[in-house]
Protein backbone atom coordinates (compact mmCIF):
# COMPACT_ATOMS: atom_id res chain seq x y z
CA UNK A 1 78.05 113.69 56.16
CA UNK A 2 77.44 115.78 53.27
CA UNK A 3 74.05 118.21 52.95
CA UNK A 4 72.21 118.58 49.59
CA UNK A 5 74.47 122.09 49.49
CA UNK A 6 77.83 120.59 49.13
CA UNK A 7 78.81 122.07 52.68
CA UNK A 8 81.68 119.55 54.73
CA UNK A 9 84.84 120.11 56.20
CA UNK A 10 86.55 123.14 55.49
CA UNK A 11 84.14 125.17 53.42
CA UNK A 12 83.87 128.27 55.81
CA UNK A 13 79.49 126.99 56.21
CA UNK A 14 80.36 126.62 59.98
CA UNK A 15 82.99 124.81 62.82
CA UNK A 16 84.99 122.36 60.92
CA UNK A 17 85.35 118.97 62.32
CA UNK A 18 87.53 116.24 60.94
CA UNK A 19 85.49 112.83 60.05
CA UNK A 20 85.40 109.91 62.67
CA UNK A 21 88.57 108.10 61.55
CA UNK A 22 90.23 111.29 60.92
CA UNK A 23 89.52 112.79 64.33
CA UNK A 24 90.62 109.77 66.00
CA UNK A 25 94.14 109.33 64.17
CA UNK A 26 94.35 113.21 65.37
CA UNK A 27 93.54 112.24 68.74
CA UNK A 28 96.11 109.13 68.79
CA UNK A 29 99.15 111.42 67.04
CA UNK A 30 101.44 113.23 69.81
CA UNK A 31 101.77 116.04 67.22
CA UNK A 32 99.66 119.56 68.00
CA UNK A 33 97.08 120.27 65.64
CA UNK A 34 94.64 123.37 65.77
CA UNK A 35 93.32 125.14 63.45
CA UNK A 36 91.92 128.91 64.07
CA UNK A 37 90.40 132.05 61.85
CA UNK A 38 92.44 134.74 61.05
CA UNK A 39 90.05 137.68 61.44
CA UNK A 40 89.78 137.02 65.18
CA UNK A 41 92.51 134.39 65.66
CA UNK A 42 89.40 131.89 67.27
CA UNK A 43 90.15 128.41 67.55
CA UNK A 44 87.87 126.20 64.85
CA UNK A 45 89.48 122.90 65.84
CA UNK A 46 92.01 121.39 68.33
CA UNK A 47 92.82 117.66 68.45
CA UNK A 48 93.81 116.13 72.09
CA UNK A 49 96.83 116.90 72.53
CA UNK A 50 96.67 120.41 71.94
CA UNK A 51 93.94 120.95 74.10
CA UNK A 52 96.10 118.60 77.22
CA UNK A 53 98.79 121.31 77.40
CA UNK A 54 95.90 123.71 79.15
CA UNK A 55 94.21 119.85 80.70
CA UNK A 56 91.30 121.07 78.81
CA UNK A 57 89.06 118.92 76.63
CA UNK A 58 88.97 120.11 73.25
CA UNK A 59 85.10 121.02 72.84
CA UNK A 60 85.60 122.93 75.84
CA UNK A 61 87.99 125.55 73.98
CA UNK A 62 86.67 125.87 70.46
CA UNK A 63 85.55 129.52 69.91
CA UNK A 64 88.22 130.69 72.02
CA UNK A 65 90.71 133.90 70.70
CA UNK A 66 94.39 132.67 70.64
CA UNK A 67 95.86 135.07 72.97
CA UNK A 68 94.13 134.26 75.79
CA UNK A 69 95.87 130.82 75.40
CA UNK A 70 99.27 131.05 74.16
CA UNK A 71 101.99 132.04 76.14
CA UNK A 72 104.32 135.64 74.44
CA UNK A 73 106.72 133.29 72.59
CA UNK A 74 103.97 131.71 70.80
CA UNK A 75 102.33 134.96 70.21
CA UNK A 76 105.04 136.01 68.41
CA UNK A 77 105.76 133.24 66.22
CA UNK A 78 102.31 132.78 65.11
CA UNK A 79 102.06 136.82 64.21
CA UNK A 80 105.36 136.21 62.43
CA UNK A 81 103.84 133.35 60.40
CA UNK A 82 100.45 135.33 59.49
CA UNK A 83 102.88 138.01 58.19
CA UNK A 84 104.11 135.95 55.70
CA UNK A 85 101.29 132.98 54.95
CA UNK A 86 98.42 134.38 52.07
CA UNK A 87 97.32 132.71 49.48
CA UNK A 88 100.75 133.14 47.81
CA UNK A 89 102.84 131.53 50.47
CA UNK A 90 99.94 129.32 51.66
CA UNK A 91 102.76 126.74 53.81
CA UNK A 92 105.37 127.71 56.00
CA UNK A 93 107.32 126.23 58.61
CA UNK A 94 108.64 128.22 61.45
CA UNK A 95 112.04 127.15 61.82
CA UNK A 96 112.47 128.72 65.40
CA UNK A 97 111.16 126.41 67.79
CA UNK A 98 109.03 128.41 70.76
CA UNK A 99 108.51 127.43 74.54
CA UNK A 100 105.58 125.16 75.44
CA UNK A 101 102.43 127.09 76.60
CA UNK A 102 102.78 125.67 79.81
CA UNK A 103 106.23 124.17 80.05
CA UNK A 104 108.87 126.92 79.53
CA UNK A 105 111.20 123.55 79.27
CA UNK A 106 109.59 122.38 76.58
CA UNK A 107 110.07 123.26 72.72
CA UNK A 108 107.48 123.01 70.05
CA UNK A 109 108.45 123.75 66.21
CA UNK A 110 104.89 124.74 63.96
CA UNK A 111 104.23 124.20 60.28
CA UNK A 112 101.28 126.21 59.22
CA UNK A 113 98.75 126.31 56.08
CA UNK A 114 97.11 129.02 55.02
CA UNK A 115 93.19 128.30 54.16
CA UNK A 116 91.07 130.66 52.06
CA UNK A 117 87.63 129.67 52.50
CA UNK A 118 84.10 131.58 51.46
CA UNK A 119 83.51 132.22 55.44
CA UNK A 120 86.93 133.50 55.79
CA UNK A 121 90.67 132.71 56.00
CA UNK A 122 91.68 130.01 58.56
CA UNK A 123 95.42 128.55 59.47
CA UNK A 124 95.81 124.67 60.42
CA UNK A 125 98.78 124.63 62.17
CA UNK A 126 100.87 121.53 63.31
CA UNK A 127 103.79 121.76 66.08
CA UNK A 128 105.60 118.78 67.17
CA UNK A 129 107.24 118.30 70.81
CA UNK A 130 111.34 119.30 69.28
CA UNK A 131 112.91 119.60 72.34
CA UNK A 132 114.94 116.98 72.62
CA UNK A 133 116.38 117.52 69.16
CA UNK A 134 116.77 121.46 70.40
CA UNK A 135 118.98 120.46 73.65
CA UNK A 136 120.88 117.79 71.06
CA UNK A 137 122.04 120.69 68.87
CA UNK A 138 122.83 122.62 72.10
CA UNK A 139 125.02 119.78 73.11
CA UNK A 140 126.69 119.31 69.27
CA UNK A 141 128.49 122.40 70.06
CA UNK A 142 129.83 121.12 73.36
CA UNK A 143 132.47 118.49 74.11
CA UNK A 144 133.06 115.33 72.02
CA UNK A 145 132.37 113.25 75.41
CA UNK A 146 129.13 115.48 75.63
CA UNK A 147 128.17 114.83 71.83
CA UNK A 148 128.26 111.13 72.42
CA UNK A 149 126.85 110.44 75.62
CA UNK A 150 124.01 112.73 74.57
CA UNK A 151 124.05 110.81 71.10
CA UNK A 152 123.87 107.20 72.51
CA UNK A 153 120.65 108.30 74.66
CA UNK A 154 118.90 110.32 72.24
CA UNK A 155 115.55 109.10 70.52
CA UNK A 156 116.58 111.13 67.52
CA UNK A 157 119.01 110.10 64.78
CA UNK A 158 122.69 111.11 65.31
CA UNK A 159 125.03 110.83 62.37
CA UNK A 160 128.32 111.80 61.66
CA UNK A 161 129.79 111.86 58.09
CA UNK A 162 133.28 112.10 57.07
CA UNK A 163 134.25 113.49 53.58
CA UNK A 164 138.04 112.47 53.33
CA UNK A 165 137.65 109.25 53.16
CA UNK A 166 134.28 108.74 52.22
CA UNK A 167 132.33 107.31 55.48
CA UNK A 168 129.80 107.20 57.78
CA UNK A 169 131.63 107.47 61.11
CA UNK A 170 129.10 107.52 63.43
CA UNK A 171 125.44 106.59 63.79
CA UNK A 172 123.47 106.64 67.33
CA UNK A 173 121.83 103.41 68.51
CA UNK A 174 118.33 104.84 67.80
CA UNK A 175 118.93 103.53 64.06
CA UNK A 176 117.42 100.23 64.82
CA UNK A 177 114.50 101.39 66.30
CA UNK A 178 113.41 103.99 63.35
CA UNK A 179 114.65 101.81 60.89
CA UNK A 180 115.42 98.14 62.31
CA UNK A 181 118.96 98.01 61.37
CA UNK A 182 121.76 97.51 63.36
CA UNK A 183 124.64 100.69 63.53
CA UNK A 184 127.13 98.47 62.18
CA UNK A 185 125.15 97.43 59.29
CA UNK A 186 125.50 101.01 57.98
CA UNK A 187 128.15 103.18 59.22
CA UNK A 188 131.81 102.80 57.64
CA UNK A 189 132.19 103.20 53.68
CA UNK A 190 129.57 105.11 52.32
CA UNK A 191 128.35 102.28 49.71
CA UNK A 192 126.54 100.91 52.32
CA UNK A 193 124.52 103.87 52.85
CA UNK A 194 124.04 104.30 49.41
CA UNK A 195 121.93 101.00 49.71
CA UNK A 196 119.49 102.05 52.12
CA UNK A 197 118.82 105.56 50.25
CA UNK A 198 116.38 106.20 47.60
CA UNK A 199 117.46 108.42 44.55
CA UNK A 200 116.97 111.58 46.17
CA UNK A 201 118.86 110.43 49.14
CA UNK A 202 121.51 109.48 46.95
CA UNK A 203 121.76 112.63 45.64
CA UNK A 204 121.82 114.36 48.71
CA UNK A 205 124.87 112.26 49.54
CA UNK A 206 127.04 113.37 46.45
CA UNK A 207 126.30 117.08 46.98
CA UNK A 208 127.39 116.89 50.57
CA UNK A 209 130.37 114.45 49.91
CA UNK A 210 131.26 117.09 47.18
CA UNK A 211 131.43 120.05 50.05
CA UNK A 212 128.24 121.75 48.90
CA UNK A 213 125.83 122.53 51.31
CA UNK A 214 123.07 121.07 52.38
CA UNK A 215 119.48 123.00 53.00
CA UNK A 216 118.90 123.80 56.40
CA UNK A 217 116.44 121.61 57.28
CA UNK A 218 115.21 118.54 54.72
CA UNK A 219 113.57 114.81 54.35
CA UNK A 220 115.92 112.01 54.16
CA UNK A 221 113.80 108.47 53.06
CA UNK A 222 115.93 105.52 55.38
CA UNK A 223 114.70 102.00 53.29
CA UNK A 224 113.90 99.56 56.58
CA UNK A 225 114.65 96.13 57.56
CA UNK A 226 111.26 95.25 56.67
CA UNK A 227 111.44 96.89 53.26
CA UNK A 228 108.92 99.92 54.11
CA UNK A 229 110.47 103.58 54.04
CA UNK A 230 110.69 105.94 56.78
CA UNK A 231 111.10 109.44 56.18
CA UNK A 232 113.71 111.44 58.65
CA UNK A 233 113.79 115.04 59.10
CA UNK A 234 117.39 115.80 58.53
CA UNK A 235 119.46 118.91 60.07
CA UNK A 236 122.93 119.77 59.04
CA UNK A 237 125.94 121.59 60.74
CA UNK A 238 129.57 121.67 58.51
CA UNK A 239 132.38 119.57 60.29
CA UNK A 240 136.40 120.32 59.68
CA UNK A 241 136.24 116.97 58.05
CA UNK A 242 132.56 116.72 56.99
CA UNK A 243 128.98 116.79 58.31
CA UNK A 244 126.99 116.22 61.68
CA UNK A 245 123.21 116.12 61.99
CA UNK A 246 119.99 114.56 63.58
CA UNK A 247 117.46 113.27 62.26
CA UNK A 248 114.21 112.45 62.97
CA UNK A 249 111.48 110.21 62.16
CA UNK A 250 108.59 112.46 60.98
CA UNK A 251 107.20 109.88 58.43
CA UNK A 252 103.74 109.77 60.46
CA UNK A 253 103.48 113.58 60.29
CA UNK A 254 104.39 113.45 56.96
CA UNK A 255 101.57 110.98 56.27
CA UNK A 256 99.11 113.31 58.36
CA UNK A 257 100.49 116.32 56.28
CA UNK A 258 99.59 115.15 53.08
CA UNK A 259 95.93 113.40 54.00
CA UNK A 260 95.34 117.14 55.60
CA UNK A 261 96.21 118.92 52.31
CA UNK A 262 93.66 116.72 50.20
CA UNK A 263 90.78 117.39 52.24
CA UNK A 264 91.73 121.28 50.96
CA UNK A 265 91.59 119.98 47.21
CA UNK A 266 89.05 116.56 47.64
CA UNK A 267 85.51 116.27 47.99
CA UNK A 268 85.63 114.55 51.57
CA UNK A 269 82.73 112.48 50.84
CA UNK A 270 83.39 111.04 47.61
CA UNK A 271 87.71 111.94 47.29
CA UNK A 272 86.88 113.65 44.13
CA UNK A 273 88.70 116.90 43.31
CA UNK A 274 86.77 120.02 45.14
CA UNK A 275 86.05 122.98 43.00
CA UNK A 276 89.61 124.49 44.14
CA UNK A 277 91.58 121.54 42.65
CA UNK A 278 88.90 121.47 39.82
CA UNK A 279 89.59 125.25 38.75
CA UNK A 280 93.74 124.05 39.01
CA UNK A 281 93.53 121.87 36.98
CA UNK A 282 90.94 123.03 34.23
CA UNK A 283 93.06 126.30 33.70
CA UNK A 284 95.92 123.74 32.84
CA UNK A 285 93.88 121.80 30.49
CA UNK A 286 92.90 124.92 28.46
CA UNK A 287 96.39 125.42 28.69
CA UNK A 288 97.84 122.60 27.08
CA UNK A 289 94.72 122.61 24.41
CA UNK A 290 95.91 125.75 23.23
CA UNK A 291 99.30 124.66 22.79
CA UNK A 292 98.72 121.26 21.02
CA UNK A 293 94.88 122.35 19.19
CA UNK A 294 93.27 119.65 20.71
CA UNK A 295 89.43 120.13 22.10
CA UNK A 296 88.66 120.17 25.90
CA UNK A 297 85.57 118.81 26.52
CA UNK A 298 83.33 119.82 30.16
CA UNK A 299 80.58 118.02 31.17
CA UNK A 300 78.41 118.54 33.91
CA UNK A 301 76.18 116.33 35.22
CA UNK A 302 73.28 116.66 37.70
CA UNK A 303 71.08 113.98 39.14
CA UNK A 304 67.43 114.01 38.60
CA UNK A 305 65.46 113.04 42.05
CA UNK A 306 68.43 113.15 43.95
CA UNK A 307 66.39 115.07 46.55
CA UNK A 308 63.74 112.59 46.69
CA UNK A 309 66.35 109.86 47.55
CA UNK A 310 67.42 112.38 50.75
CA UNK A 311 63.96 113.25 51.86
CA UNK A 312 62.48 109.28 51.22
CA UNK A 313 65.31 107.38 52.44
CA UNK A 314 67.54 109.77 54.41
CA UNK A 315 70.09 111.43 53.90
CA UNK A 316 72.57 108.33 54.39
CA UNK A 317 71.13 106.79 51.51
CA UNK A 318 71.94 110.27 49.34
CA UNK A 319 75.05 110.02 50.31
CA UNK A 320 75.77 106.52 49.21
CA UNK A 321 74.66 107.53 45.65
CA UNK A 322 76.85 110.32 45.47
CA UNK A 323 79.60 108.17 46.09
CA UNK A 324 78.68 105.48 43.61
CA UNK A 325 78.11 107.97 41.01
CA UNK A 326 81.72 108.94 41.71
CA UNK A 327 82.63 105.78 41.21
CA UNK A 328 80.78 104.91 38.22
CA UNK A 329 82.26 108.53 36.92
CA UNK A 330 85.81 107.60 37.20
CA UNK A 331 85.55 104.15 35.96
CA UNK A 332 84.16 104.98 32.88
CA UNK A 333 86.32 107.92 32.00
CA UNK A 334 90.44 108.17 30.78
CA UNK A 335 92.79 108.43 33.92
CA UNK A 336 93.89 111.71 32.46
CA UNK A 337 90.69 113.03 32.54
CA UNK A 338 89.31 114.84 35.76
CA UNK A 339 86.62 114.00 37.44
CA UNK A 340 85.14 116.82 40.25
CA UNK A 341 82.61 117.01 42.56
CA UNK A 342 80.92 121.12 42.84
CA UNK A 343 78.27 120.16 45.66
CA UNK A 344 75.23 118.30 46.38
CA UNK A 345 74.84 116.09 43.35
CA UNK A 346 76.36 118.09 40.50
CA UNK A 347 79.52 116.66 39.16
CA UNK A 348 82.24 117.69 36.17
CA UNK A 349 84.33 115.86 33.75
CA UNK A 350 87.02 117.40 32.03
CA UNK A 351 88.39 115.55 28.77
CA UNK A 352 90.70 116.22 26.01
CA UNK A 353 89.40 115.13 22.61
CA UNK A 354 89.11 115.65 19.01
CA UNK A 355 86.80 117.79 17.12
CA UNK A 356 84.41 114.95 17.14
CA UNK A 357 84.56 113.29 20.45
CA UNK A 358 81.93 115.95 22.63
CA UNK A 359 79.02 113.32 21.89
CA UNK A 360 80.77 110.38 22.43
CA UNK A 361 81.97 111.62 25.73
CA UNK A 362 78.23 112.96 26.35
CA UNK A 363 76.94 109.50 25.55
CA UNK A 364 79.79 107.92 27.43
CA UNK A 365 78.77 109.68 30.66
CA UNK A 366 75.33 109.24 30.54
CA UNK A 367 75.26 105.08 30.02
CA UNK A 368 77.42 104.53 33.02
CA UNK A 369 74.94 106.64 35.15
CA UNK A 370 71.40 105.66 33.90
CA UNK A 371 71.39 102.13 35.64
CA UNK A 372 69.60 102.37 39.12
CA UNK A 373 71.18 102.79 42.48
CA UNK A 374 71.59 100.16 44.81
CA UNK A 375 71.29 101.91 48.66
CA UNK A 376 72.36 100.03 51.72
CA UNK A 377 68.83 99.21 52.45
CA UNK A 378 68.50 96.52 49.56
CA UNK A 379 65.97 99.36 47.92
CA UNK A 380 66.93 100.80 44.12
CA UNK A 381 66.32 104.09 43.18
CA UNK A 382 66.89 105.72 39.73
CA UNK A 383 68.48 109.08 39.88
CA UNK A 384 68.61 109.60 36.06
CA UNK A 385 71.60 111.72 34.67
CA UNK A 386 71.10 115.46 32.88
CA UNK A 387 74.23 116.53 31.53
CA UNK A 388 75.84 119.41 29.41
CA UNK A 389 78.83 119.50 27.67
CA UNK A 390 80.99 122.94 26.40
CA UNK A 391 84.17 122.27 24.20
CA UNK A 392 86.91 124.94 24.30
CA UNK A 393 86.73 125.34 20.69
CA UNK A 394 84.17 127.76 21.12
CA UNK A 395 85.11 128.88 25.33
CA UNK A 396 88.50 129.42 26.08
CA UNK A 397 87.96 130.62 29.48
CA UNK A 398 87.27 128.34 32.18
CA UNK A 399 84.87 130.51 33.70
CA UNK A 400 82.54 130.57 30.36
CA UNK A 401 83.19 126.71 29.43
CA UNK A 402 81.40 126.16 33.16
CA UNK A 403 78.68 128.34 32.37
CA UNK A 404 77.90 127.07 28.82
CA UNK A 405 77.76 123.32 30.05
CA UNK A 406 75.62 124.74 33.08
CA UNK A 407 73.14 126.12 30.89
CA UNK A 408 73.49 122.99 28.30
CA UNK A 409 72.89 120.53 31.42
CA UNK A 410 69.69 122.79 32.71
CA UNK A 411 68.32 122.75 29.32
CA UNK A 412 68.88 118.85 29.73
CA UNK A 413 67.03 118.74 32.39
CA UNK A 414 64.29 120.72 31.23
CA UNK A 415 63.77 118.10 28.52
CA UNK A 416 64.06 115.42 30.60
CA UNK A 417 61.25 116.71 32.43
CA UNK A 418 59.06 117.33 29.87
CA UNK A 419 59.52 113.75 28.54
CA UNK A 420 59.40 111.68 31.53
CA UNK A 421 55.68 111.42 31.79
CA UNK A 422 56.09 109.62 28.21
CA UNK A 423 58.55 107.18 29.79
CA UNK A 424 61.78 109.23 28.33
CA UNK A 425 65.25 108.21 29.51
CA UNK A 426 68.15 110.13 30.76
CA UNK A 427 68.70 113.60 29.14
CA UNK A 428 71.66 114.72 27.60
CA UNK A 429 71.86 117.96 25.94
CA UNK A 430 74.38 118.39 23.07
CA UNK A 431 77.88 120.17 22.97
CA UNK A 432 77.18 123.70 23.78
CA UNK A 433 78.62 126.46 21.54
């Protein structure tokens, strides 16, 4: 749940803990995930199995410093990542996998973000089990017979691609589990792979079937027999005759990666953008405003007796008004215009107009948010709308267009106040300047 303040996940007010589904999709994945400070290096959050390498439950280790858990190796690779990760290189993946806390036989391979919060900086961190695909690359640079009994046991994706003819020579049996297909359905002439490759894959193809290089380490998208796409996490080594790899599916960790870089750009409670995506993209708005003369219109809105709908019907009930209002918000506004939540029950709209469109947006905003609010008890409550508007013909900072619709919304709300013992509606100040 959200307070009155704004505070949730991730905004340095205290431990962060994912939300109930969240944590439990952590939990399930067999994927490392912890995320620490980096003033003190003490763990904030671990899901399960980080915390079953040291048979620990994870309450029991949040709060504790890093080094009295990790093992040299890992030591070293998370110093070398905090050398390099700011707020300029805020995702890197450390491409040198390091022994397993407590298994020396066991490889782990960590992609970490970087996290600048108000309480502090903090790294999330992900590291997946790689050893099997470490001992396969071992083996590639053994034997033939090693390659391929290794090949036709390993869970990964083996491949091998010949340039001269065109072909896909070889392709471990672990293709129809990952993808559903049969070898045989894909290996031999390449325009059979082609088919099961999206356009970026396809690409891929024709720069290594031209000789040029491929990166070190990148996703492949496989099409599978049941039509859905799984990404694979490809590594390269140059043949005499063409190209060798694994690959591996990493289309769940993918899926985690991206869901854990919204909730450091969304409002968790209502999925609006946060005040760091908001800032992104009202700096590009202004932006393109200046280049084509068109107006940029902000709006912000605050709630009137939103605290009375927290302290009469709890704090459940707040919350489900907050997220209707979200709703409401982006339904009646242009998808290109942003919608952002700033905490509690203040909200901003960003849109690009003409000279004349500031009132029409003002009036806009304020007719989709007057009706009352149904809550989950049956009960309606009206939570009538001030709002302020600023237009970037007269702000061209977005610092100074947030302040002028602040002060335009609290004089709104002043007004609103002073008229509701007459029975006044929903206040709506006009366009500051």
């Amino acid at each position: 749940m959200t307070d009155e303040a704004g505070h949730g996940p991730g905004d340095g007010a205290g431990p962060w803990l994912p939300d109930g589904e969240l944590a439990r999709t952590l939990d399930l994945l067999s994927e490392l995930v912890v995320r620490y400070r980096v003033d003190d290096l003490k763990l904030v959050y671990c899901n399960r199995a980080w915390a079953g390498q040291f048979r620990e439950d994870p309450a029991s280790l949040l709060g504790r410093p890093l080094d009295q858990l990790l093992n040299d190796a890992e030591m070293a690779g998370l110093r070398a990542q905090l050398s390099r990760l700011g707020p300029d290189a805020p995702f890197l993946h450390d491409e040198r996998p390091r022994p397993a806390s407590r298994d020396r036989e066991r490889w782990v391979e960590w992609t970490d973000r970087y996290l600048a919060l108000p309480g502090g900086p903090e790294v999330l961190a992900v590291g997946r089990d790689v050893t099997e695909r470490h001992n396969a690359q071992l083996a590639l640079a053994a034997s033939e017979n090693l390659f391929r009994t290794l090949a036709e046991s390993a869970t990964d994706l083996v491949w091998r691609l010949g340039t001269d003819p065109p072909a896909l020579t070889y392709l471990s049996p672990s293709i129809e589990r990952i993808a559903g297909w049969p070898a045989d359905r894909i290996t031999g002439d390449v325009e059979r792979l082609r088919g099961y490759l999206d356009d970026d894959g396809r690409q891929v193809l024709e720069r290594a079937l031209a000789g040029d290089q491929p990166p070190d380490r990148f996703d492949l998208r496989l099409q599978r027999a049941d039509g859905a796409w799984v990404t694979l996490e490809m590594q390269v080594a140059r043949l005499p005759d063409g190209w060798q790899g694994i690959g591996r599916d990493v289309t769940k960790i993918r899926e985690l990666q991206t869901e854990l870089e919204d909730l450091a750009l969304r409002d968790p409670l209502t999925g609006l953008a946060n005040r760091r995506l908001l800032a992104v993209l009202l700096e590009a708005g202004l932006a393109r405003a200046a280049r084509t003369g068109a107006h940029l219109v902000v709006s912000l809105v605050d709630l009137d007796d939103f605290k009375a709908v927290n302290d009469e019907h709890g704090h459940a009930a707040g919350d489900a008004v907050l997220q209707e209002a979200a709703r409401r918000l982006t339904e009646g506004v242009r998808g290109a215009d942003v919608v952002a939540r700033l905490g509690g029950d203040e909200f901003v709209t960003v849109h690009e107009t003409d000279a004349t469109g500031g009132r029409a947006v003002l009036r806009r905003l304020a007719q989709v948010l007057s009706p009352p609010y149904r809550l989950p008890s049956g009960a309606e409550v009206v939570c009538a709308p001030s709002i302020g508007t600023a237009d970037s013909a007269h702000h061209s900072e977005a610092a100074d267009l947030l302040a002028a619709a602040d002060s335009a919304m609290y004089a709104a709300k002043r007004r609103h106040r002073a008229s509701a013992s007459n029975g006044g509606g929903p206040a709506a100040g006009p366009p500051s300047h």
